[in-house]
N, C-alpha and C. Protein backbone atom coordinates (compact mmCIF):
# COMPACT_ATOMS: atom_id res chain seq x y z
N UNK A 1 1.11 3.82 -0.89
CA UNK A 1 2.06 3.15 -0.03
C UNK A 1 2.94 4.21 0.60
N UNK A 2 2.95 4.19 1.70
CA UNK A 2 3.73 5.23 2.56
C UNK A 2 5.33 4.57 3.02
N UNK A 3 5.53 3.32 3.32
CA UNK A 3 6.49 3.56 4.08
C UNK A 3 6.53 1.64 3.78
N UNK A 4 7.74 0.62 3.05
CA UNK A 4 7.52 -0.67 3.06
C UNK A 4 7.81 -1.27 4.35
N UNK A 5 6.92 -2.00 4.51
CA UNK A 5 7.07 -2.88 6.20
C UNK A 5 8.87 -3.23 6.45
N UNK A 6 9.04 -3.53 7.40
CA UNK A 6 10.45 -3.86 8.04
C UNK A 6 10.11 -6.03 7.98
N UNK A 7 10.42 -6.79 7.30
CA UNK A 7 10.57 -7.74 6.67
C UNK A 7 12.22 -9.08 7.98
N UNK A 8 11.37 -9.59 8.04
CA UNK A 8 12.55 -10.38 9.10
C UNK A 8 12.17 -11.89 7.82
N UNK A 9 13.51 -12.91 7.57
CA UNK A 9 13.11 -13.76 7.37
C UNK A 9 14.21 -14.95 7.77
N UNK A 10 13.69 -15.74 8.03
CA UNK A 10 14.43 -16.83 9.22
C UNK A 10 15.48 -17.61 8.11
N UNK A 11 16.91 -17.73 8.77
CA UNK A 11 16.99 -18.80 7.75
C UNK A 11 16.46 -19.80 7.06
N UNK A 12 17.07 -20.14 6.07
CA UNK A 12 16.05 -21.54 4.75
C UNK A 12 14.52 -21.10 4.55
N UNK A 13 14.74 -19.78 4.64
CA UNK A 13 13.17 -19.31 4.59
C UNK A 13 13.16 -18.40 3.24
N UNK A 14 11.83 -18.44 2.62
CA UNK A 14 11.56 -17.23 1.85
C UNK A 14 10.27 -16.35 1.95
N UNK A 15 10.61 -14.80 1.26
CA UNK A 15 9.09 -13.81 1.78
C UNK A 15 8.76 -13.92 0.30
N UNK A 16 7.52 -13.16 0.33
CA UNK A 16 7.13 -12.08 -1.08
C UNK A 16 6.32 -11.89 -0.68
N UNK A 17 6.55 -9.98 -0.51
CA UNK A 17 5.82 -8.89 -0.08
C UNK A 17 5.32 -7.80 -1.41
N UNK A 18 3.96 -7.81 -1.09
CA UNK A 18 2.84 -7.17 -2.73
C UNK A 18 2.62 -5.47 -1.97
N UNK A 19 2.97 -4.85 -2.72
CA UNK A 19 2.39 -3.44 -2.34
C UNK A 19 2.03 -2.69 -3.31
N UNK A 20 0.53 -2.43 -3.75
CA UNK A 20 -0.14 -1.46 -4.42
C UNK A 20 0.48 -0.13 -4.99
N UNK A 21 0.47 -0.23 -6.08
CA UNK A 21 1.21 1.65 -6.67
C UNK A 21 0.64 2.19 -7.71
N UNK A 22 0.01 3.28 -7.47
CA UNK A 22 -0.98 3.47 -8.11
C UNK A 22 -0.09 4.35 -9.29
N UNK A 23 -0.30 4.57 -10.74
CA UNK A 23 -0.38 5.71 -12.00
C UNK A 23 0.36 6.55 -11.65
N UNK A 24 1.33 7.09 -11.67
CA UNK A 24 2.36 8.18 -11.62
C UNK A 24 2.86 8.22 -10.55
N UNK A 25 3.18 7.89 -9.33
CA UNK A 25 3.57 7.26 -7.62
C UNK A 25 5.14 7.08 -8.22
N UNK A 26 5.59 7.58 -7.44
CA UNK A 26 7.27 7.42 -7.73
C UNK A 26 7.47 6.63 -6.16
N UNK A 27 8.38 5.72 -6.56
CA UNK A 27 8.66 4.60 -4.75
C UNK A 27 9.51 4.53 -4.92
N UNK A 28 10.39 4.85 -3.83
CA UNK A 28 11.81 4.97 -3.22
C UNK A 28 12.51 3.65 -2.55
N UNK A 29 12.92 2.64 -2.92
CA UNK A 29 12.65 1.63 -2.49
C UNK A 29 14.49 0.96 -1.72
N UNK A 30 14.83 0.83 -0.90
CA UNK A 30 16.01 -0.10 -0.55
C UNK A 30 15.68 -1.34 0.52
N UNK A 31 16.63 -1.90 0.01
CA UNK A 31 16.76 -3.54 0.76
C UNK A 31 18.29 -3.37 1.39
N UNK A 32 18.41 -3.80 2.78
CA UNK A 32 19.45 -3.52 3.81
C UNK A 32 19.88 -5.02 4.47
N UNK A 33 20.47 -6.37 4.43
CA UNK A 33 20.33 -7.38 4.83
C UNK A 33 21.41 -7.00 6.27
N UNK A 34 20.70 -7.17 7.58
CA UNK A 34 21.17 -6.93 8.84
C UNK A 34 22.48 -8.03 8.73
N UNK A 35 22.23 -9.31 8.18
CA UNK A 35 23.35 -10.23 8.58
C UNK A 35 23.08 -11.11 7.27
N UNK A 36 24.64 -11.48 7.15
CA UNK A 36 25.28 -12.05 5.92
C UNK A 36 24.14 -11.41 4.83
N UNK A 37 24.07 -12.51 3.57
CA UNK A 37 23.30 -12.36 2.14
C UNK A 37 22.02 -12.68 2.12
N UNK A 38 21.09 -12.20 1.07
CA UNK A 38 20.04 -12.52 1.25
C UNK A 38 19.94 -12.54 -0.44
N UNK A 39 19.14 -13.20 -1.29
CA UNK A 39 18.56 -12.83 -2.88
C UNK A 39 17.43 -12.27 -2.96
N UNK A 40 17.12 -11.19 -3.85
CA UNK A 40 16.09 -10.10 -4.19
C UNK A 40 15.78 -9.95 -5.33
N UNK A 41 14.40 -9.60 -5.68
CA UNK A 41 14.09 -9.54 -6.57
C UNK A 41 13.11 -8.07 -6.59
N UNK A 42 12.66 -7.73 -7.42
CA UNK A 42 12.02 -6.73 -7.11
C UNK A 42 11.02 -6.22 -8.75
N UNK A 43 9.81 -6.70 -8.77
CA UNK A 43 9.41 -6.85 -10.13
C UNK A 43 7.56 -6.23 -9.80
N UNK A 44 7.78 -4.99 -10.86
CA UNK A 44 6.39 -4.45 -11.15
C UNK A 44 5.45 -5.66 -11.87
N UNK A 45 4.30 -5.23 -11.95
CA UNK A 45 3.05 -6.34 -12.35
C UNK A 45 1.89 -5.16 -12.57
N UNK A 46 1.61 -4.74 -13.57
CA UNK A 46 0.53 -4.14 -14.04
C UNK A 46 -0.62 -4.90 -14.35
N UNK A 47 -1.63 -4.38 -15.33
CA UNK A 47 -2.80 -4.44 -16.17
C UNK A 47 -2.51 -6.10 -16.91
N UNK A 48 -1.35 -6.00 -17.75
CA UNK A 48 -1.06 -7.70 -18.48
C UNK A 48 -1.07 -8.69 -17.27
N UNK A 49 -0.29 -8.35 -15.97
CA UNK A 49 -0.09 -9.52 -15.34
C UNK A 49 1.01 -10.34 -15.01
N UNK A 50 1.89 -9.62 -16.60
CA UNK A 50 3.20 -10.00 -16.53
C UNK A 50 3.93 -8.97 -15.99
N UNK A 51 4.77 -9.70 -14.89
CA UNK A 51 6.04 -8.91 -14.26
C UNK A 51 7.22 -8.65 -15.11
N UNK A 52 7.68 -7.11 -14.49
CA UNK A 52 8.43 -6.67 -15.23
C UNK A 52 9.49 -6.45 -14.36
N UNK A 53 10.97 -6.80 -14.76
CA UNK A 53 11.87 -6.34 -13.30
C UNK A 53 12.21 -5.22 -12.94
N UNK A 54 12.17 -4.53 -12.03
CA UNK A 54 12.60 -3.68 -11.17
C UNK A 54 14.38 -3.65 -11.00
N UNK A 55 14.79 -4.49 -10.21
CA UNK A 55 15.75 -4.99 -9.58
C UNK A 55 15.93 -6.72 -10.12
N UNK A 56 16.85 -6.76 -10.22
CA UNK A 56 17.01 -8.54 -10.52
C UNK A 56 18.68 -8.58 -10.21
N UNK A 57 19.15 -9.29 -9.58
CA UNK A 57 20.23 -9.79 -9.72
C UNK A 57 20.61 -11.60 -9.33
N UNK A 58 22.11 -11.95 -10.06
CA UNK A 58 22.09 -13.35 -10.13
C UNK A 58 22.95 -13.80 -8.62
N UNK A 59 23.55 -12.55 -7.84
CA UNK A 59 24.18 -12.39 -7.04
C UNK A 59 23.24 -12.51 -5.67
N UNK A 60 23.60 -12.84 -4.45
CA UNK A 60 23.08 -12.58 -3.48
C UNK A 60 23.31 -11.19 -2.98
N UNK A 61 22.79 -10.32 -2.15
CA UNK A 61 23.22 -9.09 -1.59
C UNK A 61 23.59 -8.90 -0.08
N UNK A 62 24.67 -8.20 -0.06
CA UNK A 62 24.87 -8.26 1.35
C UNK A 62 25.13 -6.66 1.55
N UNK A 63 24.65 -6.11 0.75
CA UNK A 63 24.97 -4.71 1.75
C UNK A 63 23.60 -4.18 1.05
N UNK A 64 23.94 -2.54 1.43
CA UNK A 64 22.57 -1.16 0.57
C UNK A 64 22.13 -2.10 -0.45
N UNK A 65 21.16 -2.08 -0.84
CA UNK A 65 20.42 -1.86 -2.18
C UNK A 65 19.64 -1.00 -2.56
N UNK A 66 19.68 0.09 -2.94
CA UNK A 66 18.15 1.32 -3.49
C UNK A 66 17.69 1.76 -4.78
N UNK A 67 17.05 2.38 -4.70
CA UNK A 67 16.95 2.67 -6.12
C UNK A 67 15.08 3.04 -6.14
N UNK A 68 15.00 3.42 -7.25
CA UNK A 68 13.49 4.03 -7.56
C UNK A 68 12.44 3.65 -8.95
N UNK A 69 11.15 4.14 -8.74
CA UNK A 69 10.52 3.45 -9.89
C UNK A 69 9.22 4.13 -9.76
N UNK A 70 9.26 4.57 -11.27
CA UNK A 70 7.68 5.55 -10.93
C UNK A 70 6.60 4.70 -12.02
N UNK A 71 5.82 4.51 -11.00
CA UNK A 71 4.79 3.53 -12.40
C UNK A 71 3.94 4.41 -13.34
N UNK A 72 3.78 3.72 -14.38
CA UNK A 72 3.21 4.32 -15.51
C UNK A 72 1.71 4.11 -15.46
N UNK A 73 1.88 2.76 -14.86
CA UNK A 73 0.32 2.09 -15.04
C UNK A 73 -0.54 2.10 -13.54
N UNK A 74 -1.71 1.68 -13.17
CA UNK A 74 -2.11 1.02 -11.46
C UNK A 74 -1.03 -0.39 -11.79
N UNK A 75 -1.15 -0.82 -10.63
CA UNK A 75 -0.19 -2.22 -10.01
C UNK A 75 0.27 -2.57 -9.36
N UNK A 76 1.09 -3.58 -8.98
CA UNK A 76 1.80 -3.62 -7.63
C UNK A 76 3.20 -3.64 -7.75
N UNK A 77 4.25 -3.59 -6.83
CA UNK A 77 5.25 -4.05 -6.86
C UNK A 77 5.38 -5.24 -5.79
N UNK A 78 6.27 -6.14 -6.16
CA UNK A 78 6.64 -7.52 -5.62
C UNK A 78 7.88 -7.81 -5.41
N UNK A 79 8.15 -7.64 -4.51
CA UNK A 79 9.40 -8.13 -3.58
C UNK A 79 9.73 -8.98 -3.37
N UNK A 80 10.48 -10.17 -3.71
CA UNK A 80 10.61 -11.54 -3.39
C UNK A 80 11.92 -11.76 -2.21
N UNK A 81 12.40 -12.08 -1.19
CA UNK A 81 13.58 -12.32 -0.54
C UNK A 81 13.79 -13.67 -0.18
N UNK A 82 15.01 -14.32 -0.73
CA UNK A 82 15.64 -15.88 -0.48
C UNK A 82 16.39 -15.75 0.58
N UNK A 83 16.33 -15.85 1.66
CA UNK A 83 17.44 -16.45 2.51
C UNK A 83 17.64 -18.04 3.05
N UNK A 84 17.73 -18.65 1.81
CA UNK A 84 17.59 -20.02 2.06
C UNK A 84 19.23 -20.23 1.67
């Protein structure tokens, strides 16, 4: 994964965006909401299947979010965004 897509989501709407990360891949990852709040989630999924969180909060976000994550295993990461 080079670079995560640029993500628009309409009000009362929700995404979840899957991106592949392979065994030792370190991903640099932030969420930026252009206007008002949005809710995020941000949860690895390996080999079990079960997601593991990344990012979780009970808060909506309205400003930066970043942060990093180097996988141990193949898998994806999963992005969920509420702007409902």
């Amino acid at each position: 994964m080079d670079k995560w897509p640029r993500i628009t989501i309409p009000a009362r709407d929700k995404k979840v965006v899957e991106e592949a990360v392979e065994k030792g891949k370190t991903v640099l990852w932030n969420v930026c909401p252009e206007a008002l709040d949005v809710g995020c989630t941000l949860h690895f999924v390996g080999a079990n299947g079960k997601p593991s969180p990344v990012f979780e909060t009970t808060e909506r976000i309205a400003s930066l979010q970043r942060g990093s994550f180097q996988a141990e295993e193949d898998g994806k990461l999963v992005l969920s965004l509420d702007n409902s």
